[in-house]
N, C-alpha and C. Protein backbone atom coordinates (compact mmCIF):
# COMPACT_ATOMS: atom_id res chain seq x y z
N UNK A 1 168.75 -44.60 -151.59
CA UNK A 1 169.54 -43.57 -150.95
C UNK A 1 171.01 -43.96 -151.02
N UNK A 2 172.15 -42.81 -151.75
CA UNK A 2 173.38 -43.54 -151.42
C UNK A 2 174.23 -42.66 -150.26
N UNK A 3 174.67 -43.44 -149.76
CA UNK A 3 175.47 -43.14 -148.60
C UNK A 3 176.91 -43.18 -148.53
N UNK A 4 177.57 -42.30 -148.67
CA UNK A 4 179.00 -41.86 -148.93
C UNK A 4 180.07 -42.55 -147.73
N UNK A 5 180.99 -43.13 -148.29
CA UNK A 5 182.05 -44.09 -147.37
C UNK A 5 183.30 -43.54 -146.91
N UNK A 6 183.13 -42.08 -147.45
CA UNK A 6 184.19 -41.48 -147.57
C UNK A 6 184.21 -39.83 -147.39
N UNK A 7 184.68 -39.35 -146.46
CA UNK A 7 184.33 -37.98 -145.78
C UNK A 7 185.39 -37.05 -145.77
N UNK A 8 185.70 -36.12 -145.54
CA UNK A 8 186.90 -35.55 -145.47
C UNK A 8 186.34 -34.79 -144.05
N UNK A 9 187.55 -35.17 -143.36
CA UNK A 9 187.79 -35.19 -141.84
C UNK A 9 187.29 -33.50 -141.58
N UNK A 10 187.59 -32.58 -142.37
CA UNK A 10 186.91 -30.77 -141.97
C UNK A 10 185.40 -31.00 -142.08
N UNK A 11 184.71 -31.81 -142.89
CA UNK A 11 183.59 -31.92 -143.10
C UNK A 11 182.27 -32.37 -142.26
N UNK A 12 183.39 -32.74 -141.33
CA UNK A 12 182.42 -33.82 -140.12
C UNK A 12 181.97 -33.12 -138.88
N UNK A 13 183.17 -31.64 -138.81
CA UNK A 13 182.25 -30.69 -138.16
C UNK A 13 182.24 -31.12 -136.58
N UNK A 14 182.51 -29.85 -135.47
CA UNK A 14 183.03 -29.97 -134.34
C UNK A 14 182.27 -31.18 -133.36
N UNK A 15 180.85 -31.28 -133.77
CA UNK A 15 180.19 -31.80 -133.29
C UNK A 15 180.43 -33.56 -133.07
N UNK A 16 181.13 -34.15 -133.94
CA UNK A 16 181.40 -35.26 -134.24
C UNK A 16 182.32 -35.28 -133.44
N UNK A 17 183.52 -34.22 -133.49
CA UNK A 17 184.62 -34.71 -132.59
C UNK A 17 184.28 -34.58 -131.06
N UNK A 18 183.71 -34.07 -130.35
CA UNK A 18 182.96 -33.75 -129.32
C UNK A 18 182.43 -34.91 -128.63
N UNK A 19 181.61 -35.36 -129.77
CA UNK A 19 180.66 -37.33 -129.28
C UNK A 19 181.70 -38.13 -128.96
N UNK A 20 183.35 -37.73 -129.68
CA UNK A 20 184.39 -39.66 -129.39
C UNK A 20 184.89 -39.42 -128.16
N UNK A 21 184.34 -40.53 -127.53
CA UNK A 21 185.13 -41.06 -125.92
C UNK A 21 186.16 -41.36 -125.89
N UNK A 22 186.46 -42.33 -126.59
CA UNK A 22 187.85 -42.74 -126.82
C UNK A 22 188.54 -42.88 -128.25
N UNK A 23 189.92 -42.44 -128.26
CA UNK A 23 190.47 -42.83 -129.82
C UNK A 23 191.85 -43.53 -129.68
N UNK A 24 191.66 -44.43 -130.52
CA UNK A 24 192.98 -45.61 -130.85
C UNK A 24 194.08 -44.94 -131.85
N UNK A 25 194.95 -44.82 -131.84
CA UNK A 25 195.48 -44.59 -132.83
C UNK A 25 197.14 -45.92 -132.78
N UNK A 26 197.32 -45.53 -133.86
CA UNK A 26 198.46 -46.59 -134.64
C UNK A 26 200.01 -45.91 -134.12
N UNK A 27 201.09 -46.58 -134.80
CA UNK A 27 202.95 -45.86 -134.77
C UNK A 27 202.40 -44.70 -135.21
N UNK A 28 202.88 -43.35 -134.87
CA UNK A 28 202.69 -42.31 -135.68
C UNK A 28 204.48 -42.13 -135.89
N UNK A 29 204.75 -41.68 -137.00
CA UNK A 29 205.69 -41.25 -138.06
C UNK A 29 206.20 -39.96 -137.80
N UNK A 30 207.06 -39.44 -138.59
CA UNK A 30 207.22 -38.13 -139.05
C UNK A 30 206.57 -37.92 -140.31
N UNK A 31 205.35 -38.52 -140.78
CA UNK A 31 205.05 -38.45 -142.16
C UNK A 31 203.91 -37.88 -141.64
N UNK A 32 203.40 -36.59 -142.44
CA UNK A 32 202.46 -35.91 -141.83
C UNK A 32 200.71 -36.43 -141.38
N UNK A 33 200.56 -37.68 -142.01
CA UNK A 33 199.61 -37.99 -142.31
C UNK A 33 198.58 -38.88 -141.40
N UNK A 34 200.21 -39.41 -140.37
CA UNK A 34 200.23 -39.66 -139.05
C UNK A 34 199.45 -39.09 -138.10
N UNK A 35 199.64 -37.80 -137.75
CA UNK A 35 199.30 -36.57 -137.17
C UNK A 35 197.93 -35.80 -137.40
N UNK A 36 197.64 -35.90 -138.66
CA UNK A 36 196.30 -35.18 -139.38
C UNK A 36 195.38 -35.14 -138.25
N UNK A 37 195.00 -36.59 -138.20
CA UNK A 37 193.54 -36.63 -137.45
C UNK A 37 193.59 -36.25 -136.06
N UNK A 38 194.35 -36.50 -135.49
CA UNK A 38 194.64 -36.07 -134.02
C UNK A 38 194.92 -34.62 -134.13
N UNK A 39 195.34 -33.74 -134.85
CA UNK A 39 195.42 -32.67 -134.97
C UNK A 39 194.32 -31.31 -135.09
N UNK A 40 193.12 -32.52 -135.83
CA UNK A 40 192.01 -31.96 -135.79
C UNK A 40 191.36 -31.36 -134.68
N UNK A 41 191.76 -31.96 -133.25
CA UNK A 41 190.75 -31.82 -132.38
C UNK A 41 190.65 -30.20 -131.96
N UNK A 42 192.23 -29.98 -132.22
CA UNK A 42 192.44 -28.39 -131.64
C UNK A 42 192.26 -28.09 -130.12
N UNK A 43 191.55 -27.09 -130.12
CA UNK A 43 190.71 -26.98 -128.70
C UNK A 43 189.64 -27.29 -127.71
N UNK A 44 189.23 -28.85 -128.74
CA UNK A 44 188.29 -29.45 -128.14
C UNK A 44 188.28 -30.39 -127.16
N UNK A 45 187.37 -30.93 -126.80
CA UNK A 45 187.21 -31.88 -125.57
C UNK A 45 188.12 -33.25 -126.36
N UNK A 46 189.45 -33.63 -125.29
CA UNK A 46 189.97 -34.58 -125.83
C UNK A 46 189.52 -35.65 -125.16
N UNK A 47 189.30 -36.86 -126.30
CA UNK A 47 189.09 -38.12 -125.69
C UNK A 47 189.95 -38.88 -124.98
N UNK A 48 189.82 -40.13 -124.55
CA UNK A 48 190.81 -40.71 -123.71
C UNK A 48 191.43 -40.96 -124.67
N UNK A 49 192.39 -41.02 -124.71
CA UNK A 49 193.59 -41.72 -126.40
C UNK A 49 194.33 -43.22 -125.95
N UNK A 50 194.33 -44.01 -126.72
CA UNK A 50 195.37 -45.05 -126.87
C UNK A 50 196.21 -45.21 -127.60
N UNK A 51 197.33 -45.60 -127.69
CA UNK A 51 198.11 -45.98 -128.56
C UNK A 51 198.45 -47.31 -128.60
N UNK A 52 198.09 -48.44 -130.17
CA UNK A 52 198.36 -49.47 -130.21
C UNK A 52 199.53 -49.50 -131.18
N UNK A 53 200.28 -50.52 -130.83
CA UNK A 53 201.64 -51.20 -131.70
C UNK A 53 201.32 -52.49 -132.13
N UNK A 54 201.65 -53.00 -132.99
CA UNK A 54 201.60 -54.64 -132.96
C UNK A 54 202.79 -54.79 -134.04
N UNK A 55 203.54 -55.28 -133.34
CA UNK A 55 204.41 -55.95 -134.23
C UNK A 55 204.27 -57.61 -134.73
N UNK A 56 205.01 -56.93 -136.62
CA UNK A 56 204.80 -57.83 -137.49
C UNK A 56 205.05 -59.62 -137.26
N UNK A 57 206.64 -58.94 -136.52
CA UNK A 57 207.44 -60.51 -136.53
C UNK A 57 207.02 -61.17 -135.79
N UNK A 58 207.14 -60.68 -134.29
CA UNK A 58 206.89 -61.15 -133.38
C UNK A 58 204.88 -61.78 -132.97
N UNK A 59 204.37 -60.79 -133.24
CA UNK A 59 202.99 -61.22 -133.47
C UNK A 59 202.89 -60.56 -132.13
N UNK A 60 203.49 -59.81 -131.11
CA UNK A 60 202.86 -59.07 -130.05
C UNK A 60 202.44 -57.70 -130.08
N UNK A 61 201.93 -57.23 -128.89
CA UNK A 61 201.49 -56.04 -129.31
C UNK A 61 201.33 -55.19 -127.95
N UNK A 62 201.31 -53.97 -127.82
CA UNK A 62 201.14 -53.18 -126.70
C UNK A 62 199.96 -51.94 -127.14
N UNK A 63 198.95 -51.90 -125.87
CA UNK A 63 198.16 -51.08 -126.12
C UNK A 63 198.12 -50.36 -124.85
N UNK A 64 198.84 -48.76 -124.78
CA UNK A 64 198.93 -48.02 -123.40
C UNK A 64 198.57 -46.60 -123.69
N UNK A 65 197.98 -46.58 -122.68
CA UNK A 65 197.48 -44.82 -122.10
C UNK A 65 198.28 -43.53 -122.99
N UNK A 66 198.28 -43.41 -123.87
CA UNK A 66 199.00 -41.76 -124.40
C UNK A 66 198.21 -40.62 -124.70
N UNK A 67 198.74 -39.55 -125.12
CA UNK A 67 198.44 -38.35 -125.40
C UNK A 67 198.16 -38.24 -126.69
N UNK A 68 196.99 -38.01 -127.32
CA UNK A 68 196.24 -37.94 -128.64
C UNK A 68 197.25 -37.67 -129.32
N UNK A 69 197.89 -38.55 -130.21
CA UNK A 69 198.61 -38.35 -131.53
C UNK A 69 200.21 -38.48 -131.24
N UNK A 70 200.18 -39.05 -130.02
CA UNK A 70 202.08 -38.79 -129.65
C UNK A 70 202.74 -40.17 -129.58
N UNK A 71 204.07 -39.69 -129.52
CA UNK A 71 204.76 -40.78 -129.89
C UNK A 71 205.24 -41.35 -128.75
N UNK A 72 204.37 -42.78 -128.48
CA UNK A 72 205.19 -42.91 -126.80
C UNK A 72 206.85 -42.86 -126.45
N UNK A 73 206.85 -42.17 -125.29
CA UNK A 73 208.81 -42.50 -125.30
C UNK A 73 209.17 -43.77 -125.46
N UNK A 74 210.68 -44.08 -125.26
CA UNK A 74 211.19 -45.09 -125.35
C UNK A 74 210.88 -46.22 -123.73
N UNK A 75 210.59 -46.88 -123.57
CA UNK A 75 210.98 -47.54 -122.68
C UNK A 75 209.26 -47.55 -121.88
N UNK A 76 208.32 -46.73 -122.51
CA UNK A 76 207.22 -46.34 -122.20
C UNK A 76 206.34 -47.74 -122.07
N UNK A 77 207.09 -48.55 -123.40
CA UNK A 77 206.17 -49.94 -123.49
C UNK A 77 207.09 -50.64 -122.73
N UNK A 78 206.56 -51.26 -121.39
CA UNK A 78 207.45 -52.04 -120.76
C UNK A 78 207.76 -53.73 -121.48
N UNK A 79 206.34 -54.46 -121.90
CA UNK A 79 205.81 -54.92 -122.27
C UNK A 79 205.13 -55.47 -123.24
N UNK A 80 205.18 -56.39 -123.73
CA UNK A 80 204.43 -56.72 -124.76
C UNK A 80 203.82 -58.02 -125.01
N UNK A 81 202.19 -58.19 -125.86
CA UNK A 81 201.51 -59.10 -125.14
C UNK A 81 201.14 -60.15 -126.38
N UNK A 82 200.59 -61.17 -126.16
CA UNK A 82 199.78 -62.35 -127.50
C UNK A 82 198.54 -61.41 -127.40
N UNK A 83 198.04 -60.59 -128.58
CA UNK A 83 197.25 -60.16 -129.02
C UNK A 83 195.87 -61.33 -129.07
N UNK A 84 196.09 -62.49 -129.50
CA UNK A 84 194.57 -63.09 -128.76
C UNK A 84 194.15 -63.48 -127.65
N UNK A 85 195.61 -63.42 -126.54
CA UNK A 85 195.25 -63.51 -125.73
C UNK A 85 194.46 -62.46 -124.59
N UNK A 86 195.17 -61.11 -124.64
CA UNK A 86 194.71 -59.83 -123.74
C UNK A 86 194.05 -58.67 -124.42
N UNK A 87 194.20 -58.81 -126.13
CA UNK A 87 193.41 -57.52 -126.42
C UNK A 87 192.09 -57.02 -126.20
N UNK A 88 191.54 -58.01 -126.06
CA UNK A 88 189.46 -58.16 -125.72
C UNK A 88 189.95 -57.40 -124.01
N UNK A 89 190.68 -58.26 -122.89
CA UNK A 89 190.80 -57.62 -121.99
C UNK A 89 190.68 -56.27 -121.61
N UNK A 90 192.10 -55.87 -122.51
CA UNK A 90 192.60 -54.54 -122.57
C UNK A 90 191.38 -53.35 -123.01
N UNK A 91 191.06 -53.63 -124.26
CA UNK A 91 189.86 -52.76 -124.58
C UNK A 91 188.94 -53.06 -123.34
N UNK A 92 188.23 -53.50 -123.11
CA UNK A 92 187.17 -53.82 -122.17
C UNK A 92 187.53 -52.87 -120.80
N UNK A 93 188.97 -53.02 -120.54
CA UNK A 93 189.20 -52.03 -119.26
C UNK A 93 189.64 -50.40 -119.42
N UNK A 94 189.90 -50.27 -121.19
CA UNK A 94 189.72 -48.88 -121.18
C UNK A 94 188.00 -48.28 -121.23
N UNK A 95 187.52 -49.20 -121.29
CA UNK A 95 185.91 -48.45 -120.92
C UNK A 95 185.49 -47.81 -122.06
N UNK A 96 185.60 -48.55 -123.29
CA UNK A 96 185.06 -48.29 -124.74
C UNK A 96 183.53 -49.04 -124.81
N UNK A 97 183.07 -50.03 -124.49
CA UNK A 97 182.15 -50.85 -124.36
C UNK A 97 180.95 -49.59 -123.99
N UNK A 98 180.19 -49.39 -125.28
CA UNK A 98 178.55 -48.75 -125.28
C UNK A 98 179.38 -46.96 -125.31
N UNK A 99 180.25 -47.13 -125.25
CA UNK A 99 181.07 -45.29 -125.92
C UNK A 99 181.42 -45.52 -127.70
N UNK A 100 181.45 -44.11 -127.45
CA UNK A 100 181.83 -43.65 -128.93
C UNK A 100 183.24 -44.10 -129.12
N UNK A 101 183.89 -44.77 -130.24
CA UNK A 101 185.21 -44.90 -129.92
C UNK A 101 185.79 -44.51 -131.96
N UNK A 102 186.92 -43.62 -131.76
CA UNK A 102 187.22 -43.33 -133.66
C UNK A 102 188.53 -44.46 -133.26
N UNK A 103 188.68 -45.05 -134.34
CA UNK A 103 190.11 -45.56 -134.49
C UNK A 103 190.91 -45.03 -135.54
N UNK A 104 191.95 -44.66 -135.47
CA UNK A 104 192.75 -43.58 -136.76
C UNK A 104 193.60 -45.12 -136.92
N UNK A 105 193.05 -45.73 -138.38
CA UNK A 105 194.12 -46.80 -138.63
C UNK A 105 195.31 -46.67 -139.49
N UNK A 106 195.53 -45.71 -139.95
CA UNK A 106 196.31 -45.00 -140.91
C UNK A 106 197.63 -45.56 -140.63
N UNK A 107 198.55 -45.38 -138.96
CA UNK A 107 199.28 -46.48 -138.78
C UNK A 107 199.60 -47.70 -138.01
N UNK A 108 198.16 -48.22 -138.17
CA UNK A 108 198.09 -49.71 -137.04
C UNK A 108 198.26 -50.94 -138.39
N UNK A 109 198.78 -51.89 -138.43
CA UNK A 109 199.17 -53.02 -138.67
C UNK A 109 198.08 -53.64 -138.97
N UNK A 110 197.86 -54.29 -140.36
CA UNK A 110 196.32 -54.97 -140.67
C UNK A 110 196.35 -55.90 -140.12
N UNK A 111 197.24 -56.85 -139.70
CA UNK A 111 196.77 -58.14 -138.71
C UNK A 111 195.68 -57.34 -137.09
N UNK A 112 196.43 -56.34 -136.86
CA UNK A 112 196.07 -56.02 -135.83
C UNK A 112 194.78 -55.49 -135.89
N UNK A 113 194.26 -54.66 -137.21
CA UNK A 113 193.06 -53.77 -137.45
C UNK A 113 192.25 -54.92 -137.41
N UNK A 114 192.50 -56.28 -137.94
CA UNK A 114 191.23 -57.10 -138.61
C UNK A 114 191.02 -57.66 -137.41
N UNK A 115 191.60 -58.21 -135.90
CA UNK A 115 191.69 -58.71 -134.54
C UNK A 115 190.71 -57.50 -134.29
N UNK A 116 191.48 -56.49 -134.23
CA UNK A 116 190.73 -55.56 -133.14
C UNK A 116 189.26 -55.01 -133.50
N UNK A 117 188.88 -55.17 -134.74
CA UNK A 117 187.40 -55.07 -135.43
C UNK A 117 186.47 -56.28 -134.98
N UNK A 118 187.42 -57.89 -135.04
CA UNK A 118 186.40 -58.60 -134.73
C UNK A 118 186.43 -58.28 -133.36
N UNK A 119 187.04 -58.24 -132.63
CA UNK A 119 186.54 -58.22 -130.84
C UNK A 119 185.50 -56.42 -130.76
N UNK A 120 186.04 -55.48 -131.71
CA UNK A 120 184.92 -54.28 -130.82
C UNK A 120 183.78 -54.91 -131.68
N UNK A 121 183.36 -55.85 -132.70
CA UNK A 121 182.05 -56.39 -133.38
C UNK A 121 181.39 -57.49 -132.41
N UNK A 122 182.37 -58.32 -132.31
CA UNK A 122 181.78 -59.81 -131.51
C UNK A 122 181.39 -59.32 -129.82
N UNK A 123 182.36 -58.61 -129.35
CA UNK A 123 182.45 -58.78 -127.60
C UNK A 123 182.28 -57.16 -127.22
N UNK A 124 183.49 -56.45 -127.45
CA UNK A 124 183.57 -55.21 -126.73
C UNK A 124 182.85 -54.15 -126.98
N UNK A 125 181.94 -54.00 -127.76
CA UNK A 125 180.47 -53.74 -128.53
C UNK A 125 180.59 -52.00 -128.21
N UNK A 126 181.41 -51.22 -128.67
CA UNK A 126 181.02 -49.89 -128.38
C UNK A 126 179.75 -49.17 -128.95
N UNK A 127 179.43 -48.17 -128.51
CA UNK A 127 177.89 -47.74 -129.04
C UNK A 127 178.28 -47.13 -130.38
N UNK A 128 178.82 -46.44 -131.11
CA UNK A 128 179.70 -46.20 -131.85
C UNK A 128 180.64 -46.20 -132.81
N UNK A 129 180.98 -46.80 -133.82
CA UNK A 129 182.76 -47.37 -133.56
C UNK A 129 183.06 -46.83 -135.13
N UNK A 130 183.89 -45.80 -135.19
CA UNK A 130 184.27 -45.26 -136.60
C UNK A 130 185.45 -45.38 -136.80
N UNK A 131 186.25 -45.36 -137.61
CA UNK A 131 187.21 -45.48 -138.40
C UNK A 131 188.02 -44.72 -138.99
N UNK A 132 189.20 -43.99 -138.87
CA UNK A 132 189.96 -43.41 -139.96
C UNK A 132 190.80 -43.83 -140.66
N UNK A 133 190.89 -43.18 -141.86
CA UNK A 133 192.45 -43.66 -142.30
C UNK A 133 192.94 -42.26 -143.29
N UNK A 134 194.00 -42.07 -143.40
CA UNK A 134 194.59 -40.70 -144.12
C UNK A 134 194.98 -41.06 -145.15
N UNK A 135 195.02 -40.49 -145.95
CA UNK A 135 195.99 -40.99 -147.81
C UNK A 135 197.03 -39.88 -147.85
N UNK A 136 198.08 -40.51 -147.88
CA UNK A 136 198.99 -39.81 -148.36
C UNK A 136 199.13 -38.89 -149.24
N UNK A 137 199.43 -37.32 -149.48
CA UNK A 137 199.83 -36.57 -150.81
C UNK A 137 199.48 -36.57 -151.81
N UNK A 138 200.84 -38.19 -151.90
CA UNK A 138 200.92 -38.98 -153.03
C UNK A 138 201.88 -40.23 -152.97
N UNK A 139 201.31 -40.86 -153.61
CA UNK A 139 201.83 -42.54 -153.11
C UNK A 139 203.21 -43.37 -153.82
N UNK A 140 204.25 -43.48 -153.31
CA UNK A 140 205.32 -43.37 -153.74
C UNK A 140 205.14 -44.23 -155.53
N UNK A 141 205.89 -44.07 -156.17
CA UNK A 141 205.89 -44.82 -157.44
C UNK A 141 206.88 -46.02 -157.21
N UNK A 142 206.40 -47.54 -157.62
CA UNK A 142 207.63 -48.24 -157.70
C UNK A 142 208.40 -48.33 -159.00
N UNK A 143 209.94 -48.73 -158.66
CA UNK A 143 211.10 -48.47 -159.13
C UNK A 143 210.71 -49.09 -160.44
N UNK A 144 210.06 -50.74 -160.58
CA UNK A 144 209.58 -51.31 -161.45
C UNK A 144 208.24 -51.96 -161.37
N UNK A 145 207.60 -50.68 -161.75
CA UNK A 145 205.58 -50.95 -161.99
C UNK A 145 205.34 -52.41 -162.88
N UNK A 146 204.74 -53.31 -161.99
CA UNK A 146 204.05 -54.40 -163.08
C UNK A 146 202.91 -53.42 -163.71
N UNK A 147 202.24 -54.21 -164.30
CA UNK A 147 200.93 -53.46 -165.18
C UNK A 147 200.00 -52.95 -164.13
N UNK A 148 199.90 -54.17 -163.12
CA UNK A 148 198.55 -53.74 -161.88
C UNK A 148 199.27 -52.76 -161.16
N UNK A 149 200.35 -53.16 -160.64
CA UNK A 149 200.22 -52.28 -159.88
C UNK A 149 202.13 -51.14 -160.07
N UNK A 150 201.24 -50.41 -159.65
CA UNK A 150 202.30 -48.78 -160.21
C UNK A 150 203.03 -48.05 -158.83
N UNK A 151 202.05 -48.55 -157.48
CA UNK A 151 202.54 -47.91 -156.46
C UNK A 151 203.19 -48.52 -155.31
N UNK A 152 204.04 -48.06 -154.25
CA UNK A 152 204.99 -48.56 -153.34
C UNK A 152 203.13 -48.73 -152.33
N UNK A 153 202.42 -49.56 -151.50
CA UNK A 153 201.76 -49.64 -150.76
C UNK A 153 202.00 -50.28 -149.76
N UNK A 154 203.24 -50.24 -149.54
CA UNK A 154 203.73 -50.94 -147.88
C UNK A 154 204.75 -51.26 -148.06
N UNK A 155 205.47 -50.64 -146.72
CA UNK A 155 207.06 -51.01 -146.46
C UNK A 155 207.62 -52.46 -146.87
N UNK A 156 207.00 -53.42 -146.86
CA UNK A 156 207.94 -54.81 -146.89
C UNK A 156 206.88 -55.88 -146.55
N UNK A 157 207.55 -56.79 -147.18
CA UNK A 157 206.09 -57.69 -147.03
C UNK A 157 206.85 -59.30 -146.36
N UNK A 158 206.15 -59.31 -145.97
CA UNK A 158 206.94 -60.47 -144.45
C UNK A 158 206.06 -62.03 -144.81
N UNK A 159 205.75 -62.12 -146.22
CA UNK A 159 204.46 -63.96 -146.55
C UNK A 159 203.94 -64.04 -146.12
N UNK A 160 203.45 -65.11 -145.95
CA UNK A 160 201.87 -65.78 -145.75
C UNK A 160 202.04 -65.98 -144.37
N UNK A 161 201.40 -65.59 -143.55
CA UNK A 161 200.27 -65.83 -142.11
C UNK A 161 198.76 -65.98 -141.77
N UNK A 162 198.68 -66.51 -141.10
CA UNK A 162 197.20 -66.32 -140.20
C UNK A 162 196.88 -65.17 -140.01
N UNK A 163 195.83 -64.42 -139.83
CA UNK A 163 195.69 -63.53 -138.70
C UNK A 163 195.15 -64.02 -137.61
N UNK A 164 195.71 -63.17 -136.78
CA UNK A 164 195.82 -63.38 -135.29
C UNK A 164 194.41 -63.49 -134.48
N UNK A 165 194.10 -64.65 -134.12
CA UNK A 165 192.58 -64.49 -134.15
C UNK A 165 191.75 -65.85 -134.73
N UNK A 166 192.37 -65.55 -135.84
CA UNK A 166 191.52 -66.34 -137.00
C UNK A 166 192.22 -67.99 -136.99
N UNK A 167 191.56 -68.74 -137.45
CA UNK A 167 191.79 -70.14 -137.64
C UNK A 167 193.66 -69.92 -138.54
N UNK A 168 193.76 -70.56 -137.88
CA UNK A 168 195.38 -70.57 -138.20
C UNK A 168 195.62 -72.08 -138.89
């Protein structure tokens, strides 16, 4: 039997959006792609929403209460935390544990996606736990394509780290 990894978000049908308790989402942008999935819900039953940040440099991160798909104000994040230290916390007290939970990773930070996968796998165990991500349009071209690769796939690249979490 093969089983498709890859869905297009109209396809999944009201019913799906209905089951998520809670949804994570990433920075959202002015780039439309940001917006997509949260946009979907329309007039349906909205889940509790989060919004996570994690910044690159610093290695902290804030995860607070927002409105499905919005951009927290300024000054909204008072705070900001060591991601191995409080994120297991944090999830655990939004009450994802044995709920449905979507995460739209489209703009959360891969240090942060690969942390926050092992804790909802190892500990915070939702009944649930799906995944988005949006593709762009079309994916910028770089100025000078090596052979592999032809496209811009991330703002800036900051070397070699640990992830956060992981044996450092």
């Amino acid at each position: 039997m093969k089983v498709s990894r890859t869905y297009e978000a109209q396809s999944l049908g009201p019913s799906f959006y209905q089951s998520i308790d809670s949804f994570i989402f990433g920075t959202v942008t002015d780039e439309e792609r940001n917006r997509r999935l949260a946009g979907l819900w329309g007039g349906k039953k909205l889940p509790s929403s989060y919004h996570l940040d994690y910044d690159l440099e610093t290695e902290e991160y804030s995860l607070i209460t927002a409105p499905l798909g919005s951009i927290p104000e300024q000054g909204a994040v008072s705070a900001k935390g060591d991601i191995t230290a409080h994120l297991r916390t944090q999830l655990d007290s939004t009450g994802v544990r044995g709920k449905n939970l979507l995460v739209d990773i489209t703009g959360i930070s891969q240090p942060a996606i690969f942390f926050m996968l092992k804790l909802l796998y190892e500990d915070v165990r939702p009944a649930h736990l799906f995944f988005a991500y949006t593709e762009p349009f079309r994916y910028r071209a770089k100025s000078l394509p090596s052979s592999e690769d032809v496209f811009e796939l991330t703002e800036r690249f900051i070397g070699l780290r640990a992830l956060p979490g992981f044996v450092r």
